[in-house]
C-alpha atoms as a PDB file:
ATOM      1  CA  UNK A   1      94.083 111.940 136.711  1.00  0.00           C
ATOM      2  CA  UNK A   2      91.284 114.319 135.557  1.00  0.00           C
ATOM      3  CA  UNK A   3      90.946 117.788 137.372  1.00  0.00           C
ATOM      4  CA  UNK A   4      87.804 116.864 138.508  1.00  0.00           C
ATOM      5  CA  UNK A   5      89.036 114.094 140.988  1.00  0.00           C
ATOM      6  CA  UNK A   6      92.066 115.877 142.343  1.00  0.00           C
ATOM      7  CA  UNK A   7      92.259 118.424 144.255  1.00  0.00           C
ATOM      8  CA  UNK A   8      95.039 120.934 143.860  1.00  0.00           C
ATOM      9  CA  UNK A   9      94.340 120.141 139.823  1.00  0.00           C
ATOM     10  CA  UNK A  10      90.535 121.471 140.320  1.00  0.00           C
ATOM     11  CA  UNK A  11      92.325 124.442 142.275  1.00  0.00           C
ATOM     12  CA  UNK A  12      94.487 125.311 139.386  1.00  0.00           C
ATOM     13  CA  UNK A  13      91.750 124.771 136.231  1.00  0.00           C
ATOM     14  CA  UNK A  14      89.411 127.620 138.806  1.00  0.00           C
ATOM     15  CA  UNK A  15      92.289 129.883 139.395  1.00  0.00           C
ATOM     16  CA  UNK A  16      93.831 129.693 135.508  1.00  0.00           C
ATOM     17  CA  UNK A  17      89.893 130.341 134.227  1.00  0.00           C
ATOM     18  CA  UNK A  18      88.951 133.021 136.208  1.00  0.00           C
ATOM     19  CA  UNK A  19      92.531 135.179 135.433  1.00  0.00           C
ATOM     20  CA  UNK A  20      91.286 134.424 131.486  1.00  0.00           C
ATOM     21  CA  UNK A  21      87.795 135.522 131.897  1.00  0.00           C
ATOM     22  CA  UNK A  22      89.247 138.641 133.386  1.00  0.00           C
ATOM     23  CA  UNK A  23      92.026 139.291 131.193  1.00  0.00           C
ATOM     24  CA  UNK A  24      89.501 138.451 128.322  1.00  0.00           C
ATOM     25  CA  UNK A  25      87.059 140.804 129.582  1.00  0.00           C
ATOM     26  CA  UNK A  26      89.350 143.755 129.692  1.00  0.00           C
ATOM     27  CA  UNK A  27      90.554 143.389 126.142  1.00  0.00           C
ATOM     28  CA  UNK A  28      87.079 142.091 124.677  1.00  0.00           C
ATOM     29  CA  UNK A  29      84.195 143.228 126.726  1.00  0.00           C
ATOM     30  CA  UNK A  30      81.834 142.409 123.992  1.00  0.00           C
ATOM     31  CA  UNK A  31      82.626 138.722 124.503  1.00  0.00           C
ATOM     32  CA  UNK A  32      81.405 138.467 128.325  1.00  0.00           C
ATOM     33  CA  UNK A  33      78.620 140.605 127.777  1.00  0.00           C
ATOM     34  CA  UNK A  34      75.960 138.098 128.389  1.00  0.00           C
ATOM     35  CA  UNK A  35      75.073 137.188 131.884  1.00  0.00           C
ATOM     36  CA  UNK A  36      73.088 134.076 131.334  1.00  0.00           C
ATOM     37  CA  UNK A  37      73.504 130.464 130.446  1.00  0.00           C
ATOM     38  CA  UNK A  38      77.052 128.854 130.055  1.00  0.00           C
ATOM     39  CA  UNK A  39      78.895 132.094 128.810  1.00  0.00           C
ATOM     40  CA  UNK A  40      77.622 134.097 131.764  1.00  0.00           C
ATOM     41  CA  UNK A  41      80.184 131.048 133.899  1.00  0.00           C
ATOM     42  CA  UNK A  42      82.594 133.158 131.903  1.00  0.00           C
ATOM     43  CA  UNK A  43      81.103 136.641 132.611  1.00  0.00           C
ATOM     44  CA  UNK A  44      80.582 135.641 136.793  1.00  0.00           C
ATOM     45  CA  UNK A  45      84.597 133.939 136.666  1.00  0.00           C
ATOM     46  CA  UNK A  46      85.515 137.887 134.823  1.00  0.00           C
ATOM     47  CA  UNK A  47      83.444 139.363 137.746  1.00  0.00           C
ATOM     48  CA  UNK A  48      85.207 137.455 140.686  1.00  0.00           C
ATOM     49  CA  UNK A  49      88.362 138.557 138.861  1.00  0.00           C
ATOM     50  CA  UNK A  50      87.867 142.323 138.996  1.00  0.00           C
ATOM     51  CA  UNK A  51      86.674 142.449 142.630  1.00  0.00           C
ATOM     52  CA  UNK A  52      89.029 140.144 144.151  1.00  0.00           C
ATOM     53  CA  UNK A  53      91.922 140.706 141.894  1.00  0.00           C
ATOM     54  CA  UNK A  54      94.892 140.931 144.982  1.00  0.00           C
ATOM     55  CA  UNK A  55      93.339 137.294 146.111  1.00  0.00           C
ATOM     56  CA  UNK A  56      93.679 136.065 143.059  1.00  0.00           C
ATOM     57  CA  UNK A  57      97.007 137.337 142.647  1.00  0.00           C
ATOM     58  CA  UNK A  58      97.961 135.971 145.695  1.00  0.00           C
ATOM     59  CA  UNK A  59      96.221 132.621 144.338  1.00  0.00           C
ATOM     60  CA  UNK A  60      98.107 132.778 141.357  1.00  0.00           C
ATOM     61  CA  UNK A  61     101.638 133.423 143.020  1.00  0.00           C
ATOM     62  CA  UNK A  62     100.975 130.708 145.574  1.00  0.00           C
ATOM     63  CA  UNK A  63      99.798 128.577 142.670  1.00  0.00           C
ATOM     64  CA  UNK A  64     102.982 128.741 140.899  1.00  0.00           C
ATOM     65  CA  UNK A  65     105.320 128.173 144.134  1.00  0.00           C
ATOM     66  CA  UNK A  66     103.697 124.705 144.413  1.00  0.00           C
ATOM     67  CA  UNK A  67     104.014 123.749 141.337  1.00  0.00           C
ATOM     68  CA  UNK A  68     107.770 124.893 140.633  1.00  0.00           C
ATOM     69  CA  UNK A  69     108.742 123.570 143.950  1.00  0.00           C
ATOM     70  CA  UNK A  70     106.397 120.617 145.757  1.00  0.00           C
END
């Protein structure tokens, strides 16, 4: 099923991209510098990344509980 119809798959494709934008943006800057049209997606996922990294570490860790054990 595509991650676009389910759920917890959509979840998972969000979470995983916004950890690469981030991790991307610390070791490449020059990559996400633009802030408009489809690489600035990238540059906003980096930016959610930085501010809210302890949610999305707690994302991430909950993320990988469900999928090793449910």
């Amino acid at each position: 099923m595509s991650a676009l119809f389910d759920f917890k798959a959509f979840l998972t494709v969000v979470l995983l991209t916004i950890c690469t934008c981030t991790y991307v943006k610390l070791k490449a800057p020059s990559i996400l510098a633009d802030k408009t049209g489809f690489r600035g997606l990238f540059w906003k996922g980096a930016r959610i990344g930085e501010r809210l990294s302890p949610w999305v570490g707690i994302g991430c860790f909950v993320m990988g509980c469900t999928v090793l054990f449910v």
